[in-house]
N, C-alpha and C. Protein backbone atom coordinates (compact mmCIF):
# COMPACT_ATOMS: atom_id res chain seq x y z
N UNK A 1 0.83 -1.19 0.00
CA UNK A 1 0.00 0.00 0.00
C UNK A 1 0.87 1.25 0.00
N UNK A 2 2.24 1.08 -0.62
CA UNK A 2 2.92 2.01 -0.33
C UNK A 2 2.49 3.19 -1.53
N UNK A 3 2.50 4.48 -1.30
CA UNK A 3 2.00 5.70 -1.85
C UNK A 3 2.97 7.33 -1.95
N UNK A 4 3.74 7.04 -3.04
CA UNK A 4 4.75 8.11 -2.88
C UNK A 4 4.15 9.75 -2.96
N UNK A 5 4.58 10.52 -2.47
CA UNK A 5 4.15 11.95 -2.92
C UNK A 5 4.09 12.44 -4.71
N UNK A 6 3.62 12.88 -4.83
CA UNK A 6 2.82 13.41 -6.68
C UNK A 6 4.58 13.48 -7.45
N UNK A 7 5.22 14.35 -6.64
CA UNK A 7 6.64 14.17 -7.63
C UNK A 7 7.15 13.57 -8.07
N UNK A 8 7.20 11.79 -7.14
CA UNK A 8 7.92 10.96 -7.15
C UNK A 8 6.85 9.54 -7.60
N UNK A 9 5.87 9.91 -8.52
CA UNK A 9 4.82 9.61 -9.07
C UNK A 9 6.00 8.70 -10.21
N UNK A 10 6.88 9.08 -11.29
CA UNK A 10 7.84 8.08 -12.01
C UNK A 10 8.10 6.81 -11.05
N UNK A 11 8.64 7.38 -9.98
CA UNK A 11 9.48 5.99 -9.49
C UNK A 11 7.88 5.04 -8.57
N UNK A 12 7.23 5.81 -8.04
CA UNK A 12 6.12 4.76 -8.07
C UNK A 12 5.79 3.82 -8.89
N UNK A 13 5.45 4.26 -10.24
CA UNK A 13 4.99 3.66 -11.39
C UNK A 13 6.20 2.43 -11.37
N UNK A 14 7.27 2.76 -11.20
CA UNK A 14 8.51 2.35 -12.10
C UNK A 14 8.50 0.52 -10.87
N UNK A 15 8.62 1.22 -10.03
CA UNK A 15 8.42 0.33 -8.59
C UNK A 15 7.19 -1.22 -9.15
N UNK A 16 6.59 -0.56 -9.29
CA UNK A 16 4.71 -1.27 -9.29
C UNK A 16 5.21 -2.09 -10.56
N UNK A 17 5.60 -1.72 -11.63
CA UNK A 17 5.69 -2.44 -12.41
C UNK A 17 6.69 -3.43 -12.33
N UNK A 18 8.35 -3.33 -11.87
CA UNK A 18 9.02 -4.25 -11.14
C UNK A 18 8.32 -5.82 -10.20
N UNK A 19 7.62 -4.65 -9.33
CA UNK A 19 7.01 -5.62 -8.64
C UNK A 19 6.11 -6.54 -9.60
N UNK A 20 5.12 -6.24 -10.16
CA UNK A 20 4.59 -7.17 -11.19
C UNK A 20 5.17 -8.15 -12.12
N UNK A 21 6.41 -7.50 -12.56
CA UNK A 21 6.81 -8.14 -13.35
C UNK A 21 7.61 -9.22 -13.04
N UNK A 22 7.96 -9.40 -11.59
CA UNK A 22 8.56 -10.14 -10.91
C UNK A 22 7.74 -11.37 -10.58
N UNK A 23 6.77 -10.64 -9.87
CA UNK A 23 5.30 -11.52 -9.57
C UNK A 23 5.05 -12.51 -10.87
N UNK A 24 4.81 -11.59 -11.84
CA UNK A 24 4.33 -12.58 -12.95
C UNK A 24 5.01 -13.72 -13.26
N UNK A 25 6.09 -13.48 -13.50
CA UNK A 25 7.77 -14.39 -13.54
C UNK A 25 7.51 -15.63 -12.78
N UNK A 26 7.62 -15.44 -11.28
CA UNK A 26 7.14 -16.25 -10.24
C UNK A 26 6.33 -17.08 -10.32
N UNK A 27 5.19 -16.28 -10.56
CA UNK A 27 3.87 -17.26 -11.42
C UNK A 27 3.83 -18.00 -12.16
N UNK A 28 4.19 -17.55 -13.60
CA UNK A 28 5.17 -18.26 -14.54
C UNK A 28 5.43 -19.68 -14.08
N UNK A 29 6.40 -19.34 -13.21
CA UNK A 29 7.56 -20.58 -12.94
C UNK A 29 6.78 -21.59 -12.01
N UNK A 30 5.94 -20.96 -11.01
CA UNK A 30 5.28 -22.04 -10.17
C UNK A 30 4.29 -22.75 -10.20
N UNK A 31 3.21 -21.93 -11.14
CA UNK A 31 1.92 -22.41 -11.47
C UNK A 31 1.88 -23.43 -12.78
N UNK A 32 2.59 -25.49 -12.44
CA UNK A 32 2.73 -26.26 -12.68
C UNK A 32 2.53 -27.36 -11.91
N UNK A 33 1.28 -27.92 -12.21
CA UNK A 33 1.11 -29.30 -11.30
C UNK A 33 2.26 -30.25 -11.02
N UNK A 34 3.18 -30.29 -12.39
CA UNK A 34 3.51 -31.59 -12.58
C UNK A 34 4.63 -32.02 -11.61
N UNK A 35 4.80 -32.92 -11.09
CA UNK A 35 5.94 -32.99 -9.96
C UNK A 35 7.97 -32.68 -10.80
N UNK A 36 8.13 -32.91 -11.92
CA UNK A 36 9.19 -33.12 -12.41
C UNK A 36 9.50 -31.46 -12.18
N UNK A 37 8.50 -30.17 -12.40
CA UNK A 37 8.70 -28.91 -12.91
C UNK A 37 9.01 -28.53 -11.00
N UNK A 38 7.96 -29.10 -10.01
CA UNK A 38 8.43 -28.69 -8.39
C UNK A 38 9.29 -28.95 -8.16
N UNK A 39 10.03 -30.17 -8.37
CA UNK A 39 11.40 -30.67 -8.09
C UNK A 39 12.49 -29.77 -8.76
N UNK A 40 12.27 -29.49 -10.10
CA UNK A 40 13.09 -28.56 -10.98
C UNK A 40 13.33 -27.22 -10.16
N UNK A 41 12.10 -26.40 -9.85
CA UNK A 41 11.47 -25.05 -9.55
C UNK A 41 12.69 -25.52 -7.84
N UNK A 42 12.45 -26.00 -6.60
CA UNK A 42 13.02 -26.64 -5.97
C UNK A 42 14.81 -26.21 -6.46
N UNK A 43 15.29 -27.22 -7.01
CA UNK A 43 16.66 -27.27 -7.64
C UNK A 43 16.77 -25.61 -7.80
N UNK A 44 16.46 -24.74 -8.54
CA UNK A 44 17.34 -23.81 -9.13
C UNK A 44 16.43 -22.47 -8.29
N UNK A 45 15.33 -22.08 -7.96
CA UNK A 45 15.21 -21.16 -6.52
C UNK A 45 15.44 -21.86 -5.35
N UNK A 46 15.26 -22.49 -5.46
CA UNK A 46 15.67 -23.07 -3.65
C UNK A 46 17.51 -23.40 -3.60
N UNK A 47 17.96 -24.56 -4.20
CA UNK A 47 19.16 -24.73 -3.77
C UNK A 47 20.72 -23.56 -4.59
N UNK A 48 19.79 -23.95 -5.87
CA UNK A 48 21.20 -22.78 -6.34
C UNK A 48 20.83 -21.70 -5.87
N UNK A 49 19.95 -21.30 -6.21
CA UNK A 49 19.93 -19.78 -5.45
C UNK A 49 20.56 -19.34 -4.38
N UNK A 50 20.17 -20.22 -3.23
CA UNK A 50 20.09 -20.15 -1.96
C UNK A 50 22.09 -20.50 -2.13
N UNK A 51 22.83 -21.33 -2.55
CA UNK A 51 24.27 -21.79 -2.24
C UNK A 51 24.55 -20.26 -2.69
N UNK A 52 23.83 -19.63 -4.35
CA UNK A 52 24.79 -18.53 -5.03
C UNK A 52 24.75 -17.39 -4.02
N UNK A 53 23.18 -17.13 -3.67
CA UNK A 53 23.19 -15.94 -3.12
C UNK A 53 23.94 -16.00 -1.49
N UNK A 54 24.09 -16.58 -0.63
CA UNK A 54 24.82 -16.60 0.56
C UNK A 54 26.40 -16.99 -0.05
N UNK A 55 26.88 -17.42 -0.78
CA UNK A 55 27.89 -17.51 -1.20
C UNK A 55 28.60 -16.06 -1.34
N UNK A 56 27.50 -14.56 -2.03
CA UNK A 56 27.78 -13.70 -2.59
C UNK A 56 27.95 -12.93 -1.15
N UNK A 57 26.45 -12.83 -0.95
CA UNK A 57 26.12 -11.76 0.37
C UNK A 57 26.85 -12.41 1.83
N UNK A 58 26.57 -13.07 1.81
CA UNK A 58 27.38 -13.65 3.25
C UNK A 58 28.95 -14.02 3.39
N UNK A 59 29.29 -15.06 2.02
CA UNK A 59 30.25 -15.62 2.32
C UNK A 59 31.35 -14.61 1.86
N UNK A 60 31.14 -13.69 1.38
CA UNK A 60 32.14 -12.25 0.42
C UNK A 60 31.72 -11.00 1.38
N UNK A 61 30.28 -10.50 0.88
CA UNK A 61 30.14 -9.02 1.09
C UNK A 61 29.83 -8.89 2.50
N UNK A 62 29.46 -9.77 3.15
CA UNK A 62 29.64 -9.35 4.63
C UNK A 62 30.94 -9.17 5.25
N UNK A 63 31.66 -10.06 5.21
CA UNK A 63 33.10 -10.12 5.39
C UNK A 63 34.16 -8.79 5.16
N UNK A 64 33.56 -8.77 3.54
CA UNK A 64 34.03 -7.21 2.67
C UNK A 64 33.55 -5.91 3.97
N UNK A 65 32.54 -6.23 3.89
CA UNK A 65 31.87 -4.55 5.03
C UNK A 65 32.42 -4.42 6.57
N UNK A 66 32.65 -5.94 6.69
CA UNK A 66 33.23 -6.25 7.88
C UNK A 66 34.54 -5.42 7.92
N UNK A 67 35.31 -5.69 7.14
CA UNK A 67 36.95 -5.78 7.01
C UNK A 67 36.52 -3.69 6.50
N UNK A 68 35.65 -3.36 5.85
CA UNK A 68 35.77 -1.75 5.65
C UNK A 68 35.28 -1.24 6.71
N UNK A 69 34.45 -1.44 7.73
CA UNK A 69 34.38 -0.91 8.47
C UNK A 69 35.39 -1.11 9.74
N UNK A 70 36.11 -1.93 9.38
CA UNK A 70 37.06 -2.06 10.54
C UNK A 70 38.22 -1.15 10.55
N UNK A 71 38.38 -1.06 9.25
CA UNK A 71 40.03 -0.54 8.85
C UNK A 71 39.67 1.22 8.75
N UNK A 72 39.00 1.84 9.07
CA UNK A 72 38.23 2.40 9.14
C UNK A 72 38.88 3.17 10.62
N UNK A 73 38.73 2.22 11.64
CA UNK A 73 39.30 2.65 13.39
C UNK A 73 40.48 2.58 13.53
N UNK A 74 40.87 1.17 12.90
CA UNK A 74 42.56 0.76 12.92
C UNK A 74 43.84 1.86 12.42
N UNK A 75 44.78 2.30 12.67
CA UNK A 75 45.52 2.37 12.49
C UNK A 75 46.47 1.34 11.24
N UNK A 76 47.29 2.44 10.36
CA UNK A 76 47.88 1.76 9.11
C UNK A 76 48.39 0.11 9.52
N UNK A 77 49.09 0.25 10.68
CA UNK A 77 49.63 -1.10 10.73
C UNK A 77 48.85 -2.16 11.45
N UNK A 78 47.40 -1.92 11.76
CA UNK A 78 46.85 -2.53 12.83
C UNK A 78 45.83 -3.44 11.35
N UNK A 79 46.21 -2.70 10.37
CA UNK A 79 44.31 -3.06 9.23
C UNK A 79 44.62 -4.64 8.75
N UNK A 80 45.55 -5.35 8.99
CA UNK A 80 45.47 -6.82 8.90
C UNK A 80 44.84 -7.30 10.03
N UNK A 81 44.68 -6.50 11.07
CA UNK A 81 44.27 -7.34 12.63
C UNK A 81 42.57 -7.12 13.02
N UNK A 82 42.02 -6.67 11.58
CA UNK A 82 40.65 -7.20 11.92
C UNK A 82 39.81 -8.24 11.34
N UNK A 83 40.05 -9.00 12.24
CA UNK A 83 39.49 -10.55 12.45
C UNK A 83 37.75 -10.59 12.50
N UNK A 84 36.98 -11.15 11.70
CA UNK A 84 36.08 -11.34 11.68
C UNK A 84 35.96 -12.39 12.69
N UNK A 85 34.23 -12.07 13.88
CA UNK A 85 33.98 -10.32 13.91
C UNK A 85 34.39 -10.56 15.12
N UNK A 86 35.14 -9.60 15.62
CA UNK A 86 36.01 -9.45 16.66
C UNK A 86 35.18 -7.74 17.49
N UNK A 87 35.04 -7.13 16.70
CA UNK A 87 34.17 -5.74 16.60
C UNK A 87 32.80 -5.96 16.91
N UNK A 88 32.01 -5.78 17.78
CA UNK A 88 30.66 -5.90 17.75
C UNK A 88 29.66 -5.11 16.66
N UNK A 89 30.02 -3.48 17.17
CA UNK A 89 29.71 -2.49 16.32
C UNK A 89 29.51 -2.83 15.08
N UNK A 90 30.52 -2.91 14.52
CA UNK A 90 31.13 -2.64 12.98
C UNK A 90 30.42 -4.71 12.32
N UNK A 91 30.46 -5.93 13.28
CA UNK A 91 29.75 -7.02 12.77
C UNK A 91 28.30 -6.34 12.53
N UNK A 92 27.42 -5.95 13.36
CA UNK A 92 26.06 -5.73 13.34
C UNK A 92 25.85 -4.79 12.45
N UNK A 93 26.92 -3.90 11.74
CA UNK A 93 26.60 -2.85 11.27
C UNK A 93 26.79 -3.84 9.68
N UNK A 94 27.91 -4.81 9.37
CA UNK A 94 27.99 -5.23 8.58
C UNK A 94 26.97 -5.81 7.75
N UNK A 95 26.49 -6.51 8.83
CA UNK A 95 25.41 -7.71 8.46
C UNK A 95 23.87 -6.74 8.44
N UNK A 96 23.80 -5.59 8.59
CA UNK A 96 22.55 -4.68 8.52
C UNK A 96 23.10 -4.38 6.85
N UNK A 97 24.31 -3.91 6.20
CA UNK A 97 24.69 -3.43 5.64
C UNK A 97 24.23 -4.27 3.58
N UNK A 98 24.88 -5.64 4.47
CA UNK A 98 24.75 -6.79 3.90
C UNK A 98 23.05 -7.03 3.66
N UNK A 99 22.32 -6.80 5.02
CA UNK A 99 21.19 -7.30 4.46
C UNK A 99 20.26 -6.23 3.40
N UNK A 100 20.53 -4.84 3.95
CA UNK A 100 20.29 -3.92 3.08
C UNK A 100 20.26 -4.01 1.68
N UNK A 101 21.31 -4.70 0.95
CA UNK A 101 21.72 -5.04 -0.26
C UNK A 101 20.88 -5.84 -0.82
N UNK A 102 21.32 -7.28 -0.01
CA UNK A 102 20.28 -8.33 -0.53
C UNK A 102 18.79 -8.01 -0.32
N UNK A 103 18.30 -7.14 0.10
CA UNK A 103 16.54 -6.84 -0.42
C UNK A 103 16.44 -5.97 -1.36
N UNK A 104 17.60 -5.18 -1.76
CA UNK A 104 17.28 -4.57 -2.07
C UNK A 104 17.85 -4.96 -4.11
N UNK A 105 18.59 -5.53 -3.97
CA UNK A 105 18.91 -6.73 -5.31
C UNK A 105 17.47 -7.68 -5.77
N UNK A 106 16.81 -7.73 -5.10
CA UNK A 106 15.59 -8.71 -5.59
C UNK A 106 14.86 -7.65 -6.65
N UNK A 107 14.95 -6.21 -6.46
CA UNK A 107 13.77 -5.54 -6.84
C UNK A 107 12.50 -5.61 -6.45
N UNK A 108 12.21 -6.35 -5.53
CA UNK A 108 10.60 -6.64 -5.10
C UNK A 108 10.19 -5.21 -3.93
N UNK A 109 10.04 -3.89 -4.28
CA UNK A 109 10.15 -3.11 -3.45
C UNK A 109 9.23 -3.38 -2.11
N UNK A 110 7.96 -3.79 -2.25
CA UNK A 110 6.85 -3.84 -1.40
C UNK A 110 7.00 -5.23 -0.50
N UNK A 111 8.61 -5.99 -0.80
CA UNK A 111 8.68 -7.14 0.04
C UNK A 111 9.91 -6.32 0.78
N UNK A 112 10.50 -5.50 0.36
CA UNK A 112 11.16 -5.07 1.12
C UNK A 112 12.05 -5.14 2.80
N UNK A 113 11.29 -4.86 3.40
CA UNK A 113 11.11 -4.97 4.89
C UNK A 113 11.17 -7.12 5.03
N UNK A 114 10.57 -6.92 4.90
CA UNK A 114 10.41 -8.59 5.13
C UNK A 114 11.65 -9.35 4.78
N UNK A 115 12.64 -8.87 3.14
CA UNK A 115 13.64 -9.71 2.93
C UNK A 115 14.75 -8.57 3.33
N UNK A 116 14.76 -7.76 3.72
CA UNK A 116 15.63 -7.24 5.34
C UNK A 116 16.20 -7.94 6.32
N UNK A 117 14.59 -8.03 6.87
CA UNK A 117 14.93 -9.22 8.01
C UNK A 117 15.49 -10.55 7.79
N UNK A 118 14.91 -10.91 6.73
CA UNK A 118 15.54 -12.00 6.51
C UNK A 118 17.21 -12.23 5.59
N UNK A 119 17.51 -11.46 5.39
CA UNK A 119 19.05 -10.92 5.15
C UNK A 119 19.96 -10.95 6.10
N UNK A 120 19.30 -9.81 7.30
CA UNK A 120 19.90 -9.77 8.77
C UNK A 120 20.14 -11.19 9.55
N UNK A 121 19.20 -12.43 9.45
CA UNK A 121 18.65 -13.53 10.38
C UNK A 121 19.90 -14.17 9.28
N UNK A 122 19.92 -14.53 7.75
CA UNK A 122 21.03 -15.21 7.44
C UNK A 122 22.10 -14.70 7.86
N UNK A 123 22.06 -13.15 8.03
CA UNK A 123 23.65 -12.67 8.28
C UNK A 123 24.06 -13.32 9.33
N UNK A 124 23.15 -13.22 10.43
CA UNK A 124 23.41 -13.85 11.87
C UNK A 124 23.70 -15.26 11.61
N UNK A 125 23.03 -15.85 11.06
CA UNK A 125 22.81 -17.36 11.27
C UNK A 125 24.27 -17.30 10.65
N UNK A 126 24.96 -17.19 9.51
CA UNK A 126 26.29 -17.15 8.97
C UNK A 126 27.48 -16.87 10.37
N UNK A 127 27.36 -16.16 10.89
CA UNK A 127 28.51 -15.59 11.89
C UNK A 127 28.22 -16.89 12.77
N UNK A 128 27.61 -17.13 13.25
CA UNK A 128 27.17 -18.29 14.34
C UNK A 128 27.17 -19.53 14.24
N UNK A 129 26.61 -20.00 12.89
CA UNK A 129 26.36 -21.39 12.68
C UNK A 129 27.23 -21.87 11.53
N UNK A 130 27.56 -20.81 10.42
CA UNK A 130 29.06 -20.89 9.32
C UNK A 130 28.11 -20.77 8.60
N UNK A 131 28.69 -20.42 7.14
CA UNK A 131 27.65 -20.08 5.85
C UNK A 131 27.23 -21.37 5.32
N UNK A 132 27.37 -22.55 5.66
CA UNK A 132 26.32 -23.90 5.48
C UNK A 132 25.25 -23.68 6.17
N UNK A 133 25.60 -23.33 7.10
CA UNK A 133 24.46 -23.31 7.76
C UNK A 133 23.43 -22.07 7.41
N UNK A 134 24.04 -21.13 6.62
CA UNK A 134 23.32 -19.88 6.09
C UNK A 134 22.81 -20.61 4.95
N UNK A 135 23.50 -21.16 4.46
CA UNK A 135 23.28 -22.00 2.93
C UNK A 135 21.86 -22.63 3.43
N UNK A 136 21.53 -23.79 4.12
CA UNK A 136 20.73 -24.58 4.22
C UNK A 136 19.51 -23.66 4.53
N UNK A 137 19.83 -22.78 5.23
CA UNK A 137 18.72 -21.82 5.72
C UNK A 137 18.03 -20.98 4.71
N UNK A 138 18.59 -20.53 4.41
CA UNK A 138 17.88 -20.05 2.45
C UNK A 138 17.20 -20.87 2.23
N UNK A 139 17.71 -21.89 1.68
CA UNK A 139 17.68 -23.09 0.78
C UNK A 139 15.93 -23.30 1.40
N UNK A 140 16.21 -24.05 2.75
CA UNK A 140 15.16 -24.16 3.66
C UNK A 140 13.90 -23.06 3.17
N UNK A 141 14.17 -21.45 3.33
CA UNK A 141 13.08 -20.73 3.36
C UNK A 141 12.40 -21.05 1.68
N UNK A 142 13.83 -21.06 1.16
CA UNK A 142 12.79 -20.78 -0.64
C UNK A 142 12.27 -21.70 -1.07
N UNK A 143 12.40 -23.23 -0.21
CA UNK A 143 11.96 -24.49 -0.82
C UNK A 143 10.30 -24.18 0.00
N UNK A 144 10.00 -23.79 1.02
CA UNK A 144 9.15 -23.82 1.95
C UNK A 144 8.10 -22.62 1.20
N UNK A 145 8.67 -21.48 0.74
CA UNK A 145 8.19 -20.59 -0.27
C UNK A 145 7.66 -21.14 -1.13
N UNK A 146 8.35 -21.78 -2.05
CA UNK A 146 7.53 -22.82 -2.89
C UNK A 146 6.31 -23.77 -3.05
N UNK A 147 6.67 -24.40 -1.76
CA UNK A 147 5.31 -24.99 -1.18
C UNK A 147 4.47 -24.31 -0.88
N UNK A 148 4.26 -23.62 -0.11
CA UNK A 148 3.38 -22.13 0.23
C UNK A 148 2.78 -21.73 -0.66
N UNK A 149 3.46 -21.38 -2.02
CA UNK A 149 2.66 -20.64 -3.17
C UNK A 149 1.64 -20.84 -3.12
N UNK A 150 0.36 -19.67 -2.74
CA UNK A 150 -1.13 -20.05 -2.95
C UNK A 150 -1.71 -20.42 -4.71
N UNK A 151 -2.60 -21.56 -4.27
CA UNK A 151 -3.21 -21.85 -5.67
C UNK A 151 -2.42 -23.27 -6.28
N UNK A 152 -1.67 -23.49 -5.65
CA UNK A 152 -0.66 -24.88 -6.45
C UNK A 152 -1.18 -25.70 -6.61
N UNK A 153 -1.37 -26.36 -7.65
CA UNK A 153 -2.19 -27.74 -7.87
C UNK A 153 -1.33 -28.78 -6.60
N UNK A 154 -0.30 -28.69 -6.08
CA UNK A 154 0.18 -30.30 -5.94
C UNK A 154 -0.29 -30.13 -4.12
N UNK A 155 -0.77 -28.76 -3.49
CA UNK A 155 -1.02 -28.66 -2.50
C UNK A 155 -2.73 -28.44 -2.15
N UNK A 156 -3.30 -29.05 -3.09
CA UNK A 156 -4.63 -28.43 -2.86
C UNK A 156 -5.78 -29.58 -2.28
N UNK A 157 -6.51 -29.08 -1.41
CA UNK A 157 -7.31 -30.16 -0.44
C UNK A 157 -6.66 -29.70 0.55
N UNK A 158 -5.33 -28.78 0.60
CA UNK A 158 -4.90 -29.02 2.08
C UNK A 158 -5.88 -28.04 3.10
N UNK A 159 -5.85 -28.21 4.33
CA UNK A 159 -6.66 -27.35 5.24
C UNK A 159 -5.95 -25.56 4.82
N UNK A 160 -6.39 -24.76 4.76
CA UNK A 160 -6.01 -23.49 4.16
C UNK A 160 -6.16 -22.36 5.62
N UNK A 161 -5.33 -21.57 5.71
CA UNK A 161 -5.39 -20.65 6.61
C UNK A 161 -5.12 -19.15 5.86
N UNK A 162 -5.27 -17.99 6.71
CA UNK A 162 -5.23 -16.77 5.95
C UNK A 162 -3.91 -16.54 6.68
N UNK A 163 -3.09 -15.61 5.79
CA UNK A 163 -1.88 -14.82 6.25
C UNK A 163 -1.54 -13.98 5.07
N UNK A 164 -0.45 -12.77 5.76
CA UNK A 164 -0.30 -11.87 4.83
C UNK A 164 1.05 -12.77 4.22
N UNK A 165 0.86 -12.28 2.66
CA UNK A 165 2.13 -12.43 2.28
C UNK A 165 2.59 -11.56 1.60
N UNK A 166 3.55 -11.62 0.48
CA UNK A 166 4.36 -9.58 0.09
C UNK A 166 3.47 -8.79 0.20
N UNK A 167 2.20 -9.29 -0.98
CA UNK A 167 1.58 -8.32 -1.91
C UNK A 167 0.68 -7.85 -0.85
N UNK A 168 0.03 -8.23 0.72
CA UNK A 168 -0.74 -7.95 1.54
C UNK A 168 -2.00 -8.79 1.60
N UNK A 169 -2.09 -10.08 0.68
CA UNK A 169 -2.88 -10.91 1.24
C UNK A 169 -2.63 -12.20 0.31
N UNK A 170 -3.28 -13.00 0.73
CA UNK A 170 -3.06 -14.53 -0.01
C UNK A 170 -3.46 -15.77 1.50
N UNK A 171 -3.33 -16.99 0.83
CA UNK A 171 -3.26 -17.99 1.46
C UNK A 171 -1.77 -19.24 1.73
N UNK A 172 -1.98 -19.47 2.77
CA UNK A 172 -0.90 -20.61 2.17
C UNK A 172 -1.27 -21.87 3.52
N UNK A 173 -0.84 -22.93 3.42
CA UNK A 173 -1.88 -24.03 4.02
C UNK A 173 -1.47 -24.27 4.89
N UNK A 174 -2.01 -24.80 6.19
CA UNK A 174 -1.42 -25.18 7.55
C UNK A 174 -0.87 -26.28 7.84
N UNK A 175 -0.89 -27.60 6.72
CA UNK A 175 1.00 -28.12 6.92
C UNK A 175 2.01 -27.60 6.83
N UNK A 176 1.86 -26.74 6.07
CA UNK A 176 3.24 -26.64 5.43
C UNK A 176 3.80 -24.97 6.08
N UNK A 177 2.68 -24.15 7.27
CA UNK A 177 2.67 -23.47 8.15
C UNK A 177 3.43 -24.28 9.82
N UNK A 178 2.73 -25.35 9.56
CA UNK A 178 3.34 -26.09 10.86
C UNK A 178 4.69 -26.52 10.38
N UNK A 179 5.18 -27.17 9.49
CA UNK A 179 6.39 -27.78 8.89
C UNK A 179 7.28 -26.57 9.05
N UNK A 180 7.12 -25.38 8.82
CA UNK A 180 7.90 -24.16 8.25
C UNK A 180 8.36 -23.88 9.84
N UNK A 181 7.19 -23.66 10.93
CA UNK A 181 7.57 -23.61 12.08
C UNK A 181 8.25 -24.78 13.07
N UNK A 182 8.55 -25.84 12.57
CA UNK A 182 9.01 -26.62 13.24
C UNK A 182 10.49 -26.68 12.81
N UNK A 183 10.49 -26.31 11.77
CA UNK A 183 11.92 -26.26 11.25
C UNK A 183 12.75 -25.21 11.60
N UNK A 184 12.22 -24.45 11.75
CA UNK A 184 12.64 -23.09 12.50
C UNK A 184 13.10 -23.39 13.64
N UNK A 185 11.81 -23.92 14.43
CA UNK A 185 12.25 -24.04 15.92
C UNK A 185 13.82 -25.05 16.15
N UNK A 186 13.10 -26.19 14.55
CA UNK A 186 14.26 -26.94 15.15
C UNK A 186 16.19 -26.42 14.87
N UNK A 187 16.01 -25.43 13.36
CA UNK A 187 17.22 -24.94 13.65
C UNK A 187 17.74 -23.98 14.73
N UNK A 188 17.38 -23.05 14.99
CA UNK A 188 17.64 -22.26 16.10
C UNK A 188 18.23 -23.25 17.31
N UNK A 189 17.39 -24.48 17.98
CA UNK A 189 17.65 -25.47 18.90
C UNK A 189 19.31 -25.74 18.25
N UNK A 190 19.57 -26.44 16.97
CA UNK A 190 20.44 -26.85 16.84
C UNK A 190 21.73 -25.58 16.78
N UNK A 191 21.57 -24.52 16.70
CA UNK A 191 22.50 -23.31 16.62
C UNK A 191 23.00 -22.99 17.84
N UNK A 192 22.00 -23.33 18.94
CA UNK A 192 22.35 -23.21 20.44
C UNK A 192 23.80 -23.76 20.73
């Protein structure tokens, strides 16, 4: 529902249509009964994606923001001696920095906020658990995304619940609501 002031009426437009055109894409790609195309759809948003993009944002450009914001305080001869993350500041600032990027690389403006957070939660999960474990966690959300998609032939009969999703409304079904939360719970347990 976002609504720019009359000036900035171009980049609204410009926005809305991104977003659609993204959407449509999506659609495109998901709205296929057949199991060979979920498994496919699966393979290349869920796992490549998920290895390329934490590979980029986590396993490089966090590190990168890490190491610039460090050298930054250090002294000339001190700028080899920042050790990821040794800095509290300058980690949290990284991984805000980092996640900033990655929402903002999707183009999906109106998901915005949402793949923020979830930028920040891989950043974390990366420093804590190692970028496999960032890896799987992607991997995890976009395969679970997938399933979710409201309207899918291969999920339908299931019990259906309401929730918001980007666009501000949709469905998505309460297995695969319970599955999504158990997996959660159960990584976090295992990160302990």
């Amino acid at each position: 529902a976002l609504e720019l002031p009359a000036r900035l009426q171009g980049l609204e437009l410009w926005m809305r249509q991104m977003e659609e055109s993204v959407n449509l894409m999506i659609e495109n790609m998901l709205h296929d009964g057949r199991v060979s195309i979920l498994l496919l759809n699966i393979l290349v948003i869920a796992v490549l994606a998920g290895v390329s993009e934490e590979l980029l944002f986590r396993g490089l450009l966090l590190k990168l923001f890490y190491r610039w914001l460090s050298k930054k305080d250090l002294g000339e001869k001190e700028k080899s001696a920042a050790a990821f993350p040794q800095n509290r500041q300058h980690f949290h600032a990284a991984v805000w920095l980092t996640a900033l990027l990655f929402s903002a690389i999707h183009l999906q403006f109106y998901g915005f906020l949402p793949r923020l957070l979830l930028g920040a939660a891989l950043g974390y999960i990366c420093a804590y658990g190692g970028l496999w474990a960032a890896i799987l966690a992607h991997s995890a959300n976009n395969t679970l995304a997938i399933l979710a998609y409201p309207g899918q032939p291969y999920n339908e009969g299931w019990q259906w619940v309401s929730a918001l999703n980007e666009t501000g409304s949709g469905e998505v079904s309460l297995p695969v609501v319970i599955v999504c939360s158990a997996l959660a719970v159960g990584l976090l347990r295992l990160m302990q």
